[in-house]
N, C-alpha and C. Protein backbone atom coordinates (compact mmCIF):
# COMPACT_ATOMS: atom_id res chain seq x y z
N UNK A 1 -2.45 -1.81 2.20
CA UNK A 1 -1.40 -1.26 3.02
C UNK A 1 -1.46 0.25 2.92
N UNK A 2 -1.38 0.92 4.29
CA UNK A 2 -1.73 2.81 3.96
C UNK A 2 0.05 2.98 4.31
N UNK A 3 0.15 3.71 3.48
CA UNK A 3 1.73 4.25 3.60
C UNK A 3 1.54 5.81 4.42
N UNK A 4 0.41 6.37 4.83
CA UNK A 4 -0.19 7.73 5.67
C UNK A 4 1.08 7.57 6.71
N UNK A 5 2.18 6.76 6.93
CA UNK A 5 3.16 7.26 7.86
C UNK A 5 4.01 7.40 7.57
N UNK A 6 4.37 7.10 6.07
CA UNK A 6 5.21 6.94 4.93
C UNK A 6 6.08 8.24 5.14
N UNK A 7 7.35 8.42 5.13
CA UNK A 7 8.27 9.77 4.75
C UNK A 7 9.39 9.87 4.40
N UNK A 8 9.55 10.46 3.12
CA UNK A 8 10.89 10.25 3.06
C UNK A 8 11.87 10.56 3.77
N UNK A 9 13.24 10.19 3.79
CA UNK A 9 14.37 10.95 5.04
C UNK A 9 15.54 11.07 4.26
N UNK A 10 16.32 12.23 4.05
CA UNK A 10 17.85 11.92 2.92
C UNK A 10 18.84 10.51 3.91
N UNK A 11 19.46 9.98 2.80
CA UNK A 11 20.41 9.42 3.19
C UNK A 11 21.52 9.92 4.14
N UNK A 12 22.06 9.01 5.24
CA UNK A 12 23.06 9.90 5.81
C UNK A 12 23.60 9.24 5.78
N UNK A 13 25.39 9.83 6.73
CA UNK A 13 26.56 8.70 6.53
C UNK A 13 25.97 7.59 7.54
N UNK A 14 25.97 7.38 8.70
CA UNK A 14 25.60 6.49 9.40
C UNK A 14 24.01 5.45 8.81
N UNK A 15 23.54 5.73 8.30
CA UNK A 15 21.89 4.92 7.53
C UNK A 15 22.82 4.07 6.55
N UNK A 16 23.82 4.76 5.86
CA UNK A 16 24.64 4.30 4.20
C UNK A 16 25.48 2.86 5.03
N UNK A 17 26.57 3.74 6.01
CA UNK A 17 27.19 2.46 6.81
C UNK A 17 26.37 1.44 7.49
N UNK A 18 25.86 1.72 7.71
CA UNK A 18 24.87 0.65 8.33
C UNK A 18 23.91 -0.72 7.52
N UNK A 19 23.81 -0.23 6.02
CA UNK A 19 23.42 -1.05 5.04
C UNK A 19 24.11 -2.18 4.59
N UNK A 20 23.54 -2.87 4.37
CA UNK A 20 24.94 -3.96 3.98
C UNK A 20 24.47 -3.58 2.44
N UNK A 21 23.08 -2.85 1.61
CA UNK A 21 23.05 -2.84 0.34
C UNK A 21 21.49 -1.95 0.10
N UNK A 22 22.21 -0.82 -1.06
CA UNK A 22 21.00 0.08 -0.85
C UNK A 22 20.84 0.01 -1.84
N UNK A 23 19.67 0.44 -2.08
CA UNK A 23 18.76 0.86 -4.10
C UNK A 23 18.57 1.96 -4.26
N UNK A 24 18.69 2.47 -5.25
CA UNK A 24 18.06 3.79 -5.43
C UNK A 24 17.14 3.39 -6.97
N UNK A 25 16.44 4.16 -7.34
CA UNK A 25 15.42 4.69 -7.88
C UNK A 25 16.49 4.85 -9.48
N UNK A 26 17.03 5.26 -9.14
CA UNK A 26 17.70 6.03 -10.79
C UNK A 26 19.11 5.99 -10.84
N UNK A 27 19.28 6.28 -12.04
CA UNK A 27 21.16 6.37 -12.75
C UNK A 27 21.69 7.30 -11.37
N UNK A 28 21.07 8.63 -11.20
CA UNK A 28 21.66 9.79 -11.15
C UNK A 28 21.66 9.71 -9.63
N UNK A 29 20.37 9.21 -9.28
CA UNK A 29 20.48 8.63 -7.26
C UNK A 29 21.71 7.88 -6.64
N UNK A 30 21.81 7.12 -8.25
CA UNK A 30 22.32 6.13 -7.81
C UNK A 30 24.23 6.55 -7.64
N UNK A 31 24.45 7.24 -8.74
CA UNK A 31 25.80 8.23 -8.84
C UNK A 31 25.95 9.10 -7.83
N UNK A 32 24.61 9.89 -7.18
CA UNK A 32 25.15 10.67 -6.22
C UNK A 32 25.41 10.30 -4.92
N UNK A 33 24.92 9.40 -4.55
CA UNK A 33 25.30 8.49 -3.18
C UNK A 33 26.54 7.94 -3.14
N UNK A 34 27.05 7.43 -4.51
CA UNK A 34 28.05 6.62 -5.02
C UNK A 34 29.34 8.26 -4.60
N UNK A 35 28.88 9.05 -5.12
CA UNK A 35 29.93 10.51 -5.14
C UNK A 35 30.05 10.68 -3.62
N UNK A 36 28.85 10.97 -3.00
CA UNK A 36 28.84 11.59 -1.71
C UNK A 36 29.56 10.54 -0.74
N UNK A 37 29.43 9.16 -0.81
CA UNK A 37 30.25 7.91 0.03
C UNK A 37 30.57 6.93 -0.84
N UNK A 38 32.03 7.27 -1.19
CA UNK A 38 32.59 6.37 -2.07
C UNK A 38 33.32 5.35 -1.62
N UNK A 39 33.26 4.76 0.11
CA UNK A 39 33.88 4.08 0.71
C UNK A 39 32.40 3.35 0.57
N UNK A 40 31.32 3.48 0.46
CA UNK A 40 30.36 2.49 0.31
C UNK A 40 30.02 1.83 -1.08
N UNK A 41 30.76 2.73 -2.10
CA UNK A 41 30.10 2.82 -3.74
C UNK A 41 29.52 1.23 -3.87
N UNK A 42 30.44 0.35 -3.81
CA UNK A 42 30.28 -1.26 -3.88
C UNK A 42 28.76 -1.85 -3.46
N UNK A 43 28.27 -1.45 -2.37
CA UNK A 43 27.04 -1.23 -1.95
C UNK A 43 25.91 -0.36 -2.75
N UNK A 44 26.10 0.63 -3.49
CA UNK A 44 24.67 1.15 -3.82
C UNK A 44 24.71 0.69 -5.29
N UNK A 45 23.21 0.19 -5.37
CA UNK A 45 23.17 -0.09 -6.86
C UNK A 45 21.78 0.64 -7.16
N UNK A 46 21.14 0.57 -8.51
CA UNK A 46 19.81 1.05 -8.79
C UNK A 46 19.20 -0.10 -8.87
N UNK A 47 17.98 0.22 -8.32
CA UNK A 47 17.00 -0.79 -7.97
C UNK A 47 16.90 -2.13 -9.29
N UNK A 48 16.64 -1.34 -10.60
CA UNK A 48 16.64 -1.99 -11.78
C UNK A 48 17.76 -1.39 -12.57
N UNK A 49 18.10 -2.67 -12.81
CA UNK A 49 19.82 -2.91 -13.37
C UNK A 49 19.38 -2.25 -15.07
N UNK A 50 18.44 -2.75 -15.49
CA UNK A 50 17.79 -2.23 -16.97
C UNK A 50 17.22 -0.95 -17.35
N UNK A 51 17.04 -0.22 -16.26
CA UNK A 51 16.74 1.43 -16.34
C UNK A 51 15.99 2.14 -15.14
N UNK A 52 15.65 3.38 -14.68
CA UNK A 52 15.66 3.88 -13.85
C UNK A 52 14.19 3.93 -13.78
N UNK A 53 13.85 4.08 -12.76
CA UNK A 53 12.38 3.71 -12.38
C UNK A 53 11.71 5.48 -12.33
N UNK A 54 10.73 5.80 -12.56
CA UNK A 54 10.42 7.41 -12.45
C UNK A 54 10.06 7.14 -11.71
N UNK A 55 9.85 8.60 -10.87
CA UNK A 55 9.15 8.85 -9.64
C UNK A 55 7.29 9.20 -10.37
N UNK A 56 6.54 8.62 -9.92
CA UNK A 56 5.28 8.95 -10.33
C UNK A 56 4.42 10.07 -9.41
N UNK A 57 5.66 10.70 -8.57
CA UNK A 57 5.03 11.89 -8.10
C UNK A 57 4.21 13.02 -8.90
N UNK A 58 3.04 13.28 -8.91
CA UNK A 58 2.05 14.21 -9.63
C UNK A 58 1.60 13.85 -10.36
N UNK A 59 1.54 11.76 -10.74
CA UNK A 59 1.07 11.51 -11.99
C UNK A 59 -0.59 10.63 -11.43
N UNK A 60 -1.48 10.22 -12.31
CA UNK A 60 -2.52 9.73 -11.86
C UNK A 60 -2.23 8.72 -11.23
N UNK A 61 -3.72 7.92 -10.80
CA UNK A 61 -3.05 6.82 -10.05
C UNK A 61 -2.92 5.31 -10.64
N UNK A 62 -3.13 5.69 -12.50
CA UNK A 62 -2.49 4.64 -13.45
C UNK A 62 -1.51 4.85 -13.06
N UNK A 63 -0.38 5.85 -13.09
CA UNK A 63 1.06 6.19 -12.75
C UNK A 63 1.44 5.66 -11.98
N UNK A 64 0.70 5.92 -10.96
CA UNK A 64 1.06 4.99 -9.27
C UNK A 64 1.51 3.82 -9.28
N UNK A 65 0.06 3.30 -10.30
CA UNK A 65 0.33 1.92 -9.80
C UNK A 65 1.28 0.97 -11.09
N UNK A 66 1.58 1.86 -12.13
CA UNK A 66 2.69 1.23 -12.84
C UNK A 66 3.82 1.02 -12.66
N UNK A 67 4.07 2.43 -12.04
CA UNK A 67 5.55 2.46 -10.90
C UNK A 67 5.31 1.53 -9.75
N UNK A 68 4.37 0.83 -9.27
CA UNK A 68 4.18 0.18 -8.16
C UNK A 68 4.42 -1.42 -8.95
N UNK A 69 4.15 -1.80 -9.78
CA UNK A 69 4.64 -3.02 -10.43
C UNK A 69 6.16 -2.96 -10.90
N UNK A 70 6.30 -1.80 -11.34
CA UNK A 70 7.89 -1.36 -11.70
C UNK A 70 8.87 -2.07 -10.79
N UNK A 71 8.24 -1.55 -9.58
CA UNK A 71 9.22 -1.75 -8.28
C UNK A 71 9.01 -3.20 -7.83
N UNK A 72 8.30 -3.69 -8.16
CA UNK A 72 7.92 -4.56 -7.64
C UNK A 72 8.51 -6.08 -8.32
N UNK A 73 8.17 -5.67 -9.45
CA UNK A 73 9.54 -6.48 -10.39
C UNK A 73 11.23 -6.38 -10.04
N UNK A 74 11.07 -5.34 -10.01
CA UNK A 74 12.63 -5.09 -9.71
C UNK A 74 13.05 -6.07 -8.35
N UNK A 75 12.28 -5.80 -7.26
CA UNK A 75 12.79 -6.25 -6.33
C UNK A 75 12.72 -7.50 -6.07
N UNK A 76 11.45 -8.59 -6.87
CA UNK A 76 11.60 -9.56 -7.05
C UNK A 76 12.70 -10.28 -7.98
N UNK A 77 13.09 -9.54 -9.03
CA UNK A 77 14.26 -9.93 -9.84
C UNK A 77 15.96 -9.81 -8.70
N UNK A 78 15.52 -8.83 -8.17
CA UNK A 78 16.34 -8.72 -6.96
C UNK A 78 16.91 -10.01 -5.92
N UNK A 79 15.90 -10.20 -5.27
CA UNK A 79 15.75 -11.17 -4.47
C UNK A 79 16.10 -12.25 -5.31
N UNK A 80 15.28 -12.39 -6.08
CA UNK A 80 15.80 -14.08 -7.42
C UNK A 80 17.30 -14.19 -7.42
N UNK A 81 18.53 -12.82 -7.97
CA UNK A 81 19.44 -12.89 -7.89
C UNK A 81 20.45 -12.84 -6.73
N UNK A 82 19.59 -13.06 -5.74
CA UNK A 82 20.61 -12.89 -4.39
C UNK A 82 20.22 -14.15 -3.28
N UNK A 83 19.76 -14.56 -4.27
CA UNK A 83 19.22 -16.16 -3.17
C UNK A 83 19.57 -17.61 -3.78
């Protein structure tokens, strides 16, 4: 899969309302979305309930791809608990 169209975009109010349920990456992602729309707080959680996932931006591509199982767990543990 090439992510070459891949980009990030900040969260806005209308993307947040529109979610029925968002993830973030970390404690602190996860608090500031929670701060910035607190009529959604109920909705944002961190991806992994057990600790915050790093960003493996600038790291090799062992990094990559550890954070790429990281996530990948998570969201399967995810899905497990919502089905």
């Amino acid at each position: 899969m090439s992510l070459d169209a891949h980009f990030s975009r900040p969260a806005t109010e209308p993307v947040v309302a529109a979610a029925g349920t968002i993830y973030a990456m970390t404690t602190a992602q996860t608090e500031e979305l929670r701060r910035k729309w607190p009529a959604f707080a109920a909705r944002i959680h961190r991806l992994d309930p057990d600790g915050d996932i790093a960003d493996p931006f600038g790291g090799d591509e062992a990094t990559y791809r550890a954070t790429l199982v990281h996530i990948e767990h998570a969201v399967a543990a995810r899905l497990g608990s919502e089905h």
